[in-house]
N, C-alpha and C. Protein backbone atom coordinates (compact mmCIF):
# COMPACT_ATOMS: atom_id res chain seq x y z
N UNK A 1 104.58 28.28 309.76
CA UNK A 1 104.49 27.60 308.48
C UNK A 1 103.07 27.08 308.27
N UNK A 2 102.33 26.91 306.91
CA UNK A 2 101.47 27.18 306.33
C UNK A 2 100.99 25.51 306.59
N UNK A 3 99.58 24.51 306.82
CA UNK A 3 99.90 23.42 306.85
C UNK A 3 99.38 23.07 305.59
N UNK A 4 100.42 22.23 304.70
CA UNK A 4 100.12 22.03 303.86
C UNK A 4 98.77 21.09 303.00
N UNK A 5 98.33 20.58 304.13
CA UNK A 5 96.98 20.24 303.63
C UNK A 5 96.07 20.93 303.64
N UNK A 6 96.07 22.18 304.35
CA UNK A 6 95.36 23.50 303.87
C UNK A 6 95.51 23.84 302.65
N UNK A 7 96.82 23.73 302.16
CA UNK A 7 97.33 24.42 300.53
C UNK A 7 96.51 23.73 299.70
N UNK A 8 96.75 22.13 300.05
CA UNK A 8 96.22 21.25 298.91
C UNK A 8 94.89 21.20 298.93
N UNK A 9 93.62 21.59 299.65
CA UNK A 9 92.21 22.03 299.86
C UNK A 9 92.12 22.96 299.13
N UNK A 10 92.70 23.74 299.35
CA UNK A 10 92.78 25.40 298.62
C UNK A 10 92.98 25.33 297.47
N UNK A 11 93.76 24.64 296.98
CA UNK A 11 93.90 24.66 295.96
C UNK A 11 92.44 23.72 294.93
N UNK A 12 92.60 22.53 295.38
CA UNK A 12 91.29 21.53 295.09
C UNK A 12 90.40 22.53 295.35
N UNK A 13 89.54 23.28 295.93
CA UNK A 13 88.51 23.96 295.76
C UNK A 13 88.52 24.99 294.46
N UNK A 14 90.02 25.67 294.75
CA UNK A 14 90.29 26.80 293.46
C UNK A 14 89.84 25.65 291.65
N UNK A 15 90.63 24.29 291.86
CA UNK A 15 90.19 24.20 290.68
C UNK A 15 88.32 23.33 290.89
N UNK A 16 88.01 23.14 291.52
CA UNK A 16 86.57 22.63 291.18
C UNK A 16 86.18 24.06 290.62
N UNK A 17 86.05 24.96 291.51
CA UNK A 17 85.44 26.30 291.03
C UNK A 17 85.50 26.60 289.30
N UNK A 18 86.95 26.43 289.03
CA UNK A 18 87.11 27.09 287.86
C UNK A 18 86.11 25.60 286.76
N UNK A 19 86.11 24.23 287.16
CA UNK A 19 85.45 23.50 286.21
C UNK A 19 84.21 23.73 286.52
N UNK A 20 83.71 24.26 287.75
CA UNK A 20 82.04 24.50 287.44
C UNK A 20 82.24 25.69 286.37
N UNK A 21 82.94 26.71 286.72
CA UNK A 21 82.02 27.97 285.95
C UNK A 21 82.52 27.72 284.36
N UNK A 22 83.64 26.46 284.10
CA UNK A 22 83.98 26.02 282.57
C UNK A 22 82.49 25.30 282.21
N UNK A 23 82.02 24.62 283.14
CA UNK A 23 80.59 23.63 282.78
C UNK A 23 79.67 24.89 282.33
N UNK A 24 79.60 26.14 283.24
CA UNK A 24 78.32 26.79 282.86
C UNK A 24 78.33 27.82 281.59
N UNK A 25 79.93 28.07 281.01
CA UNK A 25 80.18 28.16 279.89
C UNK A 25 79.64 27.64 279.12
N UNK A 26 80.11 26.26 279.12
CA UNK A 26 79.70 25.63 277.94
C UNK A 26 78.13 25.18 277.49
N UNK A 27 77.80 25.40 278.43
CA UNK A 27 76.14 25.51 278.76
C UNK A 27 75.62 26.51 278.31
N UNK A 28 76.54 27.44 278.68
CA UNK A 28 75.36 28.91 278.01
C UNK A 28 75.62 28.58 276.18
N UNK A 29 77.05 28.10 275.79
CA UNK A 29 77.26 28.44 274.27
C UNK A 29 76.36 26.65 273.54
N UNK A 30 75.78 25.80 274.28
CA UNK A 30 75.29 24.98 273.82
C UNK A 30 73.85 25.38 273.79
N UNK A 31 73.57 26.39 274.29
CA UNK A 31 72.41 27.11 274.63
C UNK A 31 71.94 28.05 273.30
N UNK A 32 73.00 28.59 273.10
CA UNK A 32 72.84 29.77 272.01
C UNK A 32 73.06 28.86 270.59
N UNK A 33 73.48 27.80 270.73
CA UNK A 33 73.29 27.22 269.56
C UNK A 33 72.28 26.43 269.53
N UNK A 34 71.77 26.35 270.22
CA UNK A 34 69.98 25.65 269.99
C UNK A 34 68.95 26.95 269.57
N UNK A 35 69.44 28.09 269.51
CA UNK A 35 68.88 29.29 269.23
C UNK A 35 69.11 29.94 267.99
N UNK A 36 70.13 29.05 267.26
CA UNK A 36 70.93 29.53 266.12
C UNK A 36 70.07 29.67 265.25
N UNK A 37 69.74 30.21 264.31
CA UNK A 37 68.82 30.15 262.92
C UNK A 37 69.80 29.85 261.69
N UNK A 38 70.80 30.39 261.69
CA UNK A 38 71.84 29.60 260.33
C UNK A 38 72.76 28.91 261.28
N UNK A 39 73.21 27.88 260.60
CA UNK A 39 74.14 26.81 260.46
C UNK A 39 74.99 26.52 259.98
N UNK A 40 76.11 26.44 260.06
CA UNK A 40 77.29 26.29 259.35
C UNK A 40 77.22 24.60 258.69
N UNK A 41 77.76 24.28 257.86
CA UNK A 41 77.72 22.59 257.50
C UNK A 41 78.18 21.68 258.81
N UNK A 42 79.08 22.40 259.46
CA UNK A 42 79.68 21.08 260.69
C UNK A 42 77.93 21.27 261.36
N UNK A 43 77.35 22.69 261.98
CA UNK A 43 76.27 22.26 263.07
C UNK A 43 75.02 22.08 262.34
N UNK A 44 74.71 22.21 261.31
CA UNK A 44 73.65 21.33 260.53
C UNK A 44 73.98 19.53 260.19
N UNK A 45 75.03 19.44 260.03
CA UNK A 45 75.65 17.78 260.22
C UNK A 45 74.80 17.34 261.73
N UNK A 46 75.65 18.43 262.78
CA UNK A 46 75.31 17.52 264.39
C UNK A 46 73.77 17.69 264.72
N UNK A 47 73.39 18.40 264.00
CA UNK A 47 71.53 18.99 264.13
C UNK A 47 71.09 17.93 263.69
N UNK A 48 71.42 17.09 262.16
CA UNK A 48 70.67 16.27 261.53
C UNK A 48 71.15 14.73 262.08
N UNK A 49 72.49 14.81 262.71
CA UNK A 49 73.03 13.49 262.73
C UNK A 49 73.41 13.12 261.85
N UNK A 50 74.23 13.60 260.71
CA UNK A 50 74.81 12.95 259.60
C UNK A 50 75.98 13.38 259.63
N UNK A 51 76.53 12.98 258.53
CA UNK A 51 78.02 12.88 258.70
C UNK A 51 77.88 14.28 257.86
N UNK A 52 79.38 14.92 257.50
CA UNK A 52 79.52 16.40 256.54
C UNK A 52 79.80 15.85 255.79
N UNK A 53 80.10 14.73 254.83
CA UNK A 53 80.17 14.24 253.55
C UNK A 53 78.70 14.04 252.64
N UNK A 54 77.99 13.24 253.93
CA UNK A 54 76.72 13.14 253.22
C UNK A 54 76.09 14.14 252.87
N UNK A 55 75.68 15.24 253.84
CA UNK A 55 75.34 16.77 253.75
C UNK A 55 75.90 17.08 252.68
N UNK A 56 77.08 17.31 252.62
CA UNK A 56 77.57 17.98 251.40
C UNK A 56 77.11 17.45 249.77
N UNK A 57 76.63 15.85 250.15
CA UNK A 57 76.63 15.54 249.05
C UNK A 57 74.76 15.57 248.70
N UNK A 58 74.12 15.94 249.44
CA UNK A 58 73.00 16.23 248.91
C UNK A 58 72.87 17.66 249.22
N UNK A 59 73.71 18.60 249.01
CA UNK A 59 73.83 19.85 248.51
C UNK A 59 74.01 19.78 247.31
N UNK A 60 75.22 19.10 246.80
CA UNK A 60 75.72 18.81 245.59
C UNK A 60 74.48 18.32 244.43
N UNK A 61 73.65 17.25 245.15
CA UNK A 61 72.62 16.34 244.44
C UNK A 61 71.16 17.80 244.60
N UNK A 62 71.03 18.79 245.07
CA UNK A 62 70.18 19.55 245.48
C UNK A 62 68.60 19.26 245.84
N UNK A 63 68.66 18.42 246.89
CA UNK A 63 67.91 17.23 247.82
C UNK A 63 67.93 17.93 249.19
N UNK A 64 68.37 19.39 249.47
CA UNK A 64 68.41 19.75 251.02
C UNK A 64 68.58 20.91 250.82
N UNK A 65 67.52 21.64 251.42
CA UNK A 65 67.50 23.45 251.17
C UNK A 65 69.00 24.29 251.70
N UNK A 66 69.55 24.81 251.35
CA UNK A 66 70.86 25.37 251.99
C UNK A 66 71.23 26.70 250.82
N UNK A 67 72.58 27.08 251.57
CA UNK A 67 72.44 28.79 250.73
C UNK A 67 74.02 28.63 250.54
N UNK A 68 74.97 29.51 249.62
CA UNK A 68 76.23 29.60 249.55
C UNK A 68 76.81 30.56 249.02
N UNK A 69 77.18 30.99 250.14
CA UNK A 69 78.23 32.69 249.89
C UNK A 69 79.50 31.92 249.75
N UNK A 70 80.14 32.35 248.38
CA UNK A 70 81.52 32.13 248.35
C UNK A 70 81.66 30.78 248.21
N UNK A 71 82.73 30.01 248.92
CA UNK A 71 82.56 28.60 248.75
C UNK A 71 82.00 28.07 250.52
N UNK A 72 81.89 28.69 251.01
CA UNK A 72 80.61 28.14 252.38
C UNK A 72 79.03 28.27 252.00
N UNK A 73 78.78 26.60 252.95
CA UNK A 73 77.56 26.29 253.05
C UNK A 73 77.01 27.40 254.62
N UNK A 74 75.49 27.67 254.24
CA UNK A 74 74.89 27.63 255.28
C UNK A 74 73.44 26.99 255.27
N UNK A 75 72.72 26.63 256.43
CA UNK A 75 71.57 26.11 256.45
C UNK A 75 70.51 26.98 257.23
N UNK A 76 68.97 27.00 257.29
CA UNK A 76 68.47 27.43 257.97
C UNK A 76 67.61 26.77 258.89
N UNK A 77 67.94 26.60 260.00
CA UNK A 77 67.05 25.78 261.35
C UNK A 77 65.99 25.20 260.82
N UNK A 78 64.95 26.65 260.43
CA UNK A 78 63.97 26.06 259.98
C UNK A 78 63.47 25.26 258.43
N UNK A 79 64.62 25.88 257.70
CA UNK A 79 64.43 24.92 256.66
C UNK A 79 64.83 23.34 256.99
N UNK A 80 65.93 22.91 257.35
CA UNK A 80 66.29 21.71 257.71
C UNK A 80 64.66 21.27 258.65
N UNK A 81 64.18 21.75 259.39
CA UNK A 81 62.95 21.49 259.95
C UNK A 81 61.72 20.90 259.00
N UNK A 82 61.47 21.57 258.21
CA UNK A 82 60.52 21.52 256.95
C UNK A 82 61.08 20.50 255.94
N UNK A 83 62.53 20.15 256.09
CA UNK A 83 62.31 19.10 254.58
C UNK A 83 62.65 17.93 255.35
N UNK A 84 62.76 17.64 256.81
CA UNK A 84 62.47 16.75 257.73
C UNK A 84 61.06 15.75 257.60
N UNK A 85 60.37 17.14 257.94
CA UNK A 85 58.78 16.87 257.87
C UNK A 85 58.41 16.34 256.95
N UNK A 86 59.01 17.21 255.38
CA UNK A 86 58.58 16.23 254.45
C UNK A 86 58.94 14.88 254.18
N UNK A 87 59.65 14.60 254.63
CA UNK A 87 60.20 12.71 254.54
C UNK A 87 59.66 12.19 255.82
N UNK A 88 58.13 12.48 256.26
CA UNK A 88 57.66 11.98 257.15
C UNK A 88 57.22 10.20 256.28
N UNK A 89 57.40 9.35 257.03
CA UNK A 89 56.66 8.45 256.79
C UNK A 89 55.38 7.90 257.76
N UNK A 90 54.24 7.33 256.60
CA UNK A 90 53.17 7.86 256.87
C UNK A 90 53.15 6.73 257.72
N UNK A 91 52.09 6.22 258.95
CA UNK A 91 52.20 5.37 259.44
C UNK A 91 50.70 4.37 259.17
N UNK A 92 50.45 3.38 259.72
CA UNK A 92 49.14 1.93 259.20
C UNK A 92 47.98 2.61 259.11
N UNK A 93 47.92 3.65 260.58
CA UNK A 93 46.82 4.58 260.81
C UNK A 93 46.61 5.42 259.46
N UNK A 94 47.16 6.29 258.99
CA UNK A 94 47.37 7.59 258.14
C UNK A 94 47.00 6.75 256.89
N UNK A 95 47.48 5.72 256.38
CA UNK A 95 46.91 5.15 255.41
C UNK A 95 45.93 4.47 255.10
N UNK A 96 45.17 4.00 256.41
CA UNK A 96 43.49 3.31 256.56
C UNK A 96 42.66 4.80 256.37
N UNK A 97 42.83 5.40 256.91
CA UNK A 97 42.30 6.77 256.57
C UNK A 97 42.34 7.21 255.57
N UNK A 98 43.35 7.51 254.67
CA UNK A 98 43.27 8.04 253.31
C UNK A 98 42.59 7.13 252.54
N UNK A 99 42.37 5.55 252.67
CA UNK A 99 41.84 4.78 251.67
C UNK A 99 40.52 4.94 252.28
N UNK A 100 40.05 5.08 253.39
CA UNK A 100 38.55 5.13 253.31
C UNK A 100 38.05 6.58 253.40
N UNK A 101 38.97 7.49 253.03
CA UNK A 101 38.51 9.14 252.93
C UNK A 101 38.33 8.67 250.87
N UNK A 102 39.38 7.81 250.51
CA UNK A 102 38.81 7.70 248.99
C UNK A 102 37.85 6.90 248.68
N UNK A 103 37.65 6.19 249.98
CA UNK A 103 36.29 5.21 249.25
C UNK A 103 34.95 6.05 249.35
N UNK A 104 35.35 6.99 250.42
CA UNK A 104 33.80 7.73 250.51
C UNK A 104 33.84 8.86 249.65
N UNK A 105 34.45 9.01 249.29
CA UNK A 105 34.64 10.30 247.83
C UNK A 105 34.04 9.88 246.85
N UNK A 106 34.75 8.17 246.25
CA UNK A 106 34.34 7.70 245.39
C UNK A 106 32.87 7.46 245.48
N UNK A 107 32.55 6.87 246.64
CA UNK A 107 31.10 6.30 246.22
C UNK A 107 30.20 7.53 246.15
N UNK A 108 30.43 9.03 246.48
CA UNK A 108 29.65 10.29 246.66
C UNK A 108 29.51 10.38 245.28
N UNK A 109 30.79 10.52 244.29
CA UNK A 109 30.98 10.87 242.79
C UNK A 109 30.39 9.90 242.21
N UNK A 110 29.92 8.34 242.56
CA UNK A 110 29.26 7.43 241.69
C UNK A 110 27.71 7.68 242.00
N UNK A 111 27.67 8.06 242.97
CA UNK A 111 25.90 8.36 243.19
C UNK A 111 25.80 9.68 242.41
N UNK A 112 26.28 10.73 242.04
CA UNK A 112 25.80 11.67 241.57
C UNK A 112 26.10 11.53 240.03
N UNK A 113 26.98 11.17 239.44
CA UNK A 113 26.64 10.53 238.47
C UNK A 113 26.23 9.89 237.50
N UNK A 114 24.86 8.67 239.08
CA UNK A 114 24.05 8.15 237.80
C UNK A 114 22.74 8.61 237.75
């Protein structure tokens, strides 16, 4: 007869095995979706961190680049990328700079002027 704490090892190993190679599953398909170029509305939601109401509703308001076959949304990686960028806010630096890139413009255009 078989000792049964052999069985119960055997078995405990059989299932660790099967949750590693479930972990490296889900690894490879969290993988291929960081590779995705379109987006469905749920993984453009978890891309941006917003909810699918809000998304949807600046589809609706047309405030967020997106495409629609039929009645599905899709998005493109890189568009969601680009209208990111554009709602950069500028920071103390970026704006001491632009005011003294205009003060020295200005005073170039008042000297040639007079």
């Amino acid at each position: 007869m078989e000792n049964p704490f052999e069985l119960i090892l055997e078995k405990l190993n059989l299932i660790e095995n099967l949750l590693k190679h479930q972990k490296g599953i889900e690894q490879i398909i969290s993988t291929t979706q960081l590779f995705k170029e379109v987006l469905t509305l749920n993984e453009a939601a978890e891309f941006l961190c917003q909810s699918k109401s809000s998304l949807y509703k600046r589809t609706m308001e047309l405030t967020i680049p997106h495409y629609k076959v039929g009645k599905k949304l899709y998005f493109k990686r890189t568009d969601l990328i680009e209208w990111i960028e554009k709602h950069r806010v500028k920071t103390r630096e970026d704006i001491e700079q632009e005011a003294l890139a205009y003060i020295s413009k200005r005073k170039t255009y008042k000297r040639k002027s007079n």
